[in-house]
C-alpha atoms as a PDB file:
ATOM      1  CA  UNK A   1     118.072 120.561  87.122  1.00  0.00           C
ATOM      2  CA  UNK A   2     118.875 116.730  86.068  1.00  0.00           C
ATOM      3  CA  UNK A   3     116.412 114.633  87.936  1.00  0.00           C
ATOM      4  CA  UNK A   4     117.605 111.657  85.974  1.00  0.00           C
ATOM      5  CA  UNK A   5     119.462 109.866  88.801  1.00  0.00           C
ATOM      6  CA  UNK A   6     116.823 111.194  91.497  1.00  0.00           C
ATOM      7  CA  UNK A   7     114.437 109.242  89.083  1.00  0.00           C
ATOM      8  CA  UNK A   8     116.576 105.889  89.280  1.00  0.00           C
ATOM      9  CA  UNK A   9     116.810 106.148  92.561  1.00  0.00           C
ATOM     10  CA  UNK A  10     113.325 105.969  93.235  1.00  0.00           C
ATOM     11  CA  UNK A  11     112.877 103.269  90.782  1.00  0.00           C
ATOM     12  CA  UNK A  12     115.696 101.013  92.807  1.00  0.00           C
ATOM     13  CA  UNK A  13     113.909 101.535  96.019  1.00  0.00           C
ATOM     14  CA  UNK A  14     110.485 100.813  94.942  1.00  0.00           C
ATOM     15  CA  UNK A  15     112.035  97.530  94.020  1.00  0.00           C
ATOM     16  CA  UNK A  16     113.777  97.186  96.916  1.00  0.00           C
ATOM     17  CA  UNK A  17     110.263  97.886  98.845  1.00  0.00           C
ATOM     18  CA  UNK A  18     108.653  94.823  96.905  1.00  0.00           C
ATOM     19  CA  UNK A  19     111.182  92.695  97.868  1.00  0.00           C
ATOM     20  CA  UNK A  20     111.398  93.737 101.558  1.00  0.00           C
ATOM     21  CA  UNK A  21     107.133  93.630 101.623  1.00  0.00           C
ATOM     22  CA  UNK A  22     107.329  89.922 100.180  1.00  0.00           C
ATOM     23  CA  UNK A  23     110.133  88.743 102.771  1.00  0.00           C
ATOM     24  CA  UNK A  24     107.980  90.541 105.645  1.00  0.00           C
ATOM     25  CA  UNK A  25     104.617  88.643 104.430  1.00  0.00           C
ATOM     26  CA  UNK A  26     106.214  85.744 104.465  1.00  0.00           C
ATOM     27  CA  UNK A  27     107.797  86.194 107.922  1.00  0.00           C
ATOM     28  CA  UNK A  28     104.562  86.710 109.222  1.00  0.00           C
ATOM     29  CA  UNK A  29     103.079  83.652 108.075  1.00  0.00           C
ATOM     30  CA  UNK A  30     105.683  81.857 109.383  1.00  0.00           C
ATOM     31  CA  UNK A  31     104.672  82.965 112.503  1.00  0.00           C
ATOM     32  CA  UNK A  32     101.199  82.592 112.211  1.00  0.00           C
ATOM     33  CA  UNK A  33     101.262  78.828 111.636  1.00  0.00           C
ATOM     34  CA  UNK A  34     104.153  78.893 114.676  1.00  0.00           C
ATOM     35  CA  UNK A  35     101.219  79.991 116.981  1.00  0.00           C
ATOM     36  CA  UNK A  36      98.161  77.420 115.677  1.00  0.00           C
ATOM     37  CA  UNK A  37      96.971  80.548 113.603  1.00  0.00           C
ATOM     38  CA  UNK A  38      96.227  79.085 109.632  1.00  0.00           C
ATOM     39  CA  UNK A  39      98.931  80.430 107.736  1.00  0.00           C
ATOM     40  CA  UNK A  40      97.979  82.950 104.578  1.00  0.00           C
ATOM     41  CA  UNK A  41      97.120  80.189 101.527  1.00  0.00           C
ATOM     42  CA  UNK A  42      99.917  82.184  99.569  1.00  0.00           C
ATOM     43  CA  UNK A  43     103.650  83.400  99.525  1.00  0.00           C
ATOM     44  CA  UNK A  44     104.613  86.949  97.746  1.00  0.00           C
ATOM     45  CA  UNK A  45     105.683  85.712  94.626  1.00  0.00           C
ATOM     46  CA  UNK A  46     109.025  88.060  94.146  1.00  0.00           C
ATOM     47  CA  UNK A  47     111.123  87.040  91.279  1.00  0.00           C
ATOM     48  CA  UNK A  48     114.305  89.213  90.211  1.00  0.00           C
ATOM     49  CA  UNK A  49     112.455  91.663  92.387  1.00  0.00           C
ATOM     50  CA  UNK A  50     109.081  91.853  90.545  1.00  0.00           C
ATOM     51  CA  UNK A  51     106.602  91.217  92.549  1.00  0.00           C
ATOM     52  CA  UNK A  52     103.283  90.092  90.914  1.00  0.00           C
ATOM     53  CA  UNK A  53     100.036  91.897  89.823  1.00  0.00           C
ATOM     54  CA  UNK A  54      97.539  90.195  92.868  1.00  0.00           C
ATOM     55  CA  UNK A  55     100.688  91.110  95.216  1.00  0.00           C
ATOM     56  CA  UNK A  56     101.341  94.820  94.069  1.00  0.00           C
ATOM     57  CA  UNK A  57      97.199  95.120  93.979  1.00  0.00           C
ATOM     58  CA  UNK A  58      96.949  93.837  97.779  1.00  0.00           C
ATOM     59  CA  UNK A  59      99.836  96.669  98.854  1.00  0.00           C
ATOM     60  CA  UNK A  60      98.134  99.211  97.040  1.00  0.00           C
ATOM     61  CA  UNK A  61      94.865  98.478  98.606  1.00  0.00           C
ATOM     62  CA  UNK A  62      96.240  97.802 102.106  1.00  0.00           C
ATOM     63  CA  UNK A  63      98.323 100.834 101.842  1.00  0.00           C
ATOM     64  CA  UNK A  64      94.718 102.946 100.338  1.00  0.00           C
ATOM     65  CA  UNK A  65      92.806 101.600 102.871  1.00  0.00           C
ATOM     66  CA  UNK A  66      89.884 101.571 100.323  1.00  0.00           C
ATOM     67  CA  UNK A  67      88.502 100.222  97.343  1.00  0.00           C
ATOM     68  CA  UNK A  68      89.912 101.659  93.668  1.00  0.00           C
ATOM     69  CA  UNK A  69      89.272 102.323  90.404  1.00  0.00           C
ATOM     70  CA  UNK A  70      91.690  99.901  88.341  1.00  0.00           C
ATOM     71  CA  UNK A  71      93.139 103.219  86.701  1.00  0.00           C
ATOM     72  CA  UNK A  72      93.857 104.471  90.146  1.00  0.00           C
ATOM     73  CA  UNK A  73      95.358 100.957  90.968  1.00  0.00           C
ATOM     74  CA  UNK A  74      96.899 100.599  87.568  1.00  0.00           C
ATOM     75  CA  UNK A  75      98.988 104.080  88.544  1.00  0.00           C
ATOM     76  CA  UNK A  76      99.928 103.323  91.736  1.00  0.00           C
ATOM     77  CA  UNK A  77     101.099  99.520  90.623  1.00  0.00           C
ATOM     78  CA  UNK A  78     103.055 101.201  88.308  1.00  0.00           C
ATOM     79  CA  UNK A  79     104.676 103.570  90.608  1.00  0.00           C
ATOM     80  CA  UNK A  80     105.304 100.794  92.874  1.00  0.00           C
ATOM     81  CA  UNK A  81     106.845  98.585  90.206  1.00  0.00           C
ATOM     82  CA  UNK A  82     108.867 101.619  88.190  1.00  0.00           C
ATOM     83  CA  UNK A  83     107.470 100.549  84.653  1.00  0.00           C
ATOM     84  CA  UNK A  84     104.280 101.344  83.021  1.00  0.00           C
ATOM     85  CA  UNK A  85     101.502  98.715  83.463  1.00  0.00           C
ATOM     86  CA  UNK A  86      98.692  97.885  81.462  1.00  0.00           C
ATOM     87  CA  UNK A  87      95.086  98.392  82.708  1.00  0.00           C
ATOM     88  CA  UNK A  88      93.996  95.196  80.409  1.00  0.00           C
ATOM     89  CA  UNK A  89      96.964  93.149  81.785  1.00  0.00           C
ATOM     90  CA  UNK A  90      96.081  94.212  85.981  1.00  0.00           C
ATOM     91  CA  UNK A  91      92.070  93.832  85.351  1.00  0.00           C
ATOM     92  CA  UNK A  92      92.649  90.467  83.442  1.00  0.00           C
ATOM     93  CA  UNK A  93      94.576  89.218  86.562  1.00  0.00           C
ATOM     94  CA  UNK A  94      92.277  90.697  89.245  1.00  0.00           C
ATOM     95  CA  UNK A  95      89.231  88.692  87.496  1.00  0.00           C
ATOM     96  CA  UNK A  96      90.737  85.626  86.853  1.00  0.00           C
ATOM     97  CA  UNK A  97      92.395  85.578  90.107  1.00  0.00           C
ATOM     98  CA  UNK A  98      88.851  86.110  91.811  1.00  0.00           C
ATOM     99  CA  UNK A  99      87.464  83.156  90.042  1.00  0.00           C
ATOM    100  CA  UNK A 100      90.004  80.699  90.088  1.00  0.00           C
ATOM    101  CA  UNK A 101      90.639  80.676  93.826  1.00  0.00           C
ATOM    102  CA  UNK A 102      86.845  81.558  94.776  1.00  0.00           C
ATOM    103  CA  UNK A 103      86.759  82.394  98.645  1.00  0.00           C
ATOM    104  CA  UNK A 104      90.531  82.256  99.016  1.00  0.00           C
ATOM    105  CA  UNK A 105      90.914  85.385  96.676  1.00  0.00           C
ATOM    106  CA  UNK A 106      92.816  88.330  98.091  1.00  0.00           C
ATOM    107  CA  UNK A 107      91.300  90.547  95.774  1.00  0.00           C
ATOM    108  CA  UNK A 108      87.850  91.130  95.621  1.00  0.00           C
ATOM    109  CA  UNK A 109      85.431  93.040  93.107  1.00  0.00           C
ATOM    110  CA  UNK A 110      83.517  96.533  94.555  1.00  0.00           C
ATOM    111  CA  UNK A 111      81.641  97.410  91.240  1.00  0.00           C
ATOM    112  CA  UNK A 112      82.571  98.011  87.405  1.00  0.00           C
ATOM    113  CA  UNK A 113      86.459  98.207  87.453  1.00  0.00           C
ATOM    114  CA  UNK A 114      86.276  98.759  91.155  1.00  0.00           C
ATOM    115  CA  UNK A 115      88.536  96.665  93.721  1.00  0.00           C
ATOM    116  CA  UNK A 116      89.464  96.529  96.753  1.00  0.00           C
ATOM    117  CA  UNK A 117      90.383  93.610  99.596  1.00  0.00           C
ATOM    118  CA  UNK A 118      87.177  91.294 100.259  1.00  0.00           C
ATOM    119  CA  UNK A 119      87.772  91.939 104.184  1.00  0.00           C
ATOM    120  CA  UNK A 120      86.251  95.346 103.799  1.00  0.00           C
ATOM    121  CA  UNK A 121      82.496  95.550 104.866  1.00  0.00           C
ATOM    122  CA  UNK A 122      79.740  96.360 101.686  1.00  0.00           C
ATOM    123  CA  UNK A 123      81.627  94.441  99.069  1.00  0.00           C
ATOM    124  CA  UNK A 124      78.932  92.455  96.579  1.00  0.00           C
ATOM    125  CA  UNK A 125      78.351  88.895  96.060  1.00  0.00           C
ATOM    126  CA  UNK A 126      81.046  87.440  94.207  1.00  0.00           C
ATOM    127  CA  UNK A 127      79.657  87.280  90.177  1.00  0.00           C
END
């Protein structure tokens, strides 16, 4: 059996997910500063339907529930994006993401090459 268009197909619509997660975050902050609440300090950054690494990391993680192994993350970024990603590329984003924007980071660091979203209870001081 050809599974070549089956494959493309899944490809298209994990783009299409991307775009339609980006357009629903920022619909939500538009509502939260509507209703006094702070909006998010960010907008999903979506261009020609890529989202970026820090956005495909947070829908992994929110979609997980838990923290990650950057492999395990890496994979799952990659399913969500439909092309192979880099572990060096991902972890070099997640790190200097975390200490450029400091307590604003949506990412947060669980232990050697383990992440996760720094709402979630036993996560260590930030290094």
């Amino acid at each position: 059996m050809n599974t070549t268009k089956l494959k493309e197909a899944l490809v298209e619509l994990q783009q299409q997910r991307a775009i339609l997660d980006g357009a629903i975050k920022n619909i939500q902050n538009v509502l939260s500063a509507l209703h006094g609440g702070e909006p998010a300090p960010h907008t999903a950054a979506v261009v020609a339907g890529k989202a970026s690494y820090i956005d495909l990391g947070v829908q992994v993680f929110e979609a997980t529930g838990q923290p990650l192994h950057i492999l395990e993350v890496c994979r799952k970024m990659s399913d969500l994006r439909g092309e192979k990603l880099q572990r060096g590329n991902v972890e070099s984003s997640f790190i200097r993401h975390i200490k450029t924007t400091a307590e604003r980071a949506r990412i947060a660091k669980f232990g050697p090459s383990t992440y996760g979203l720094p709402t979630w209870p036993n996560r260590p001081a930030s290094r």
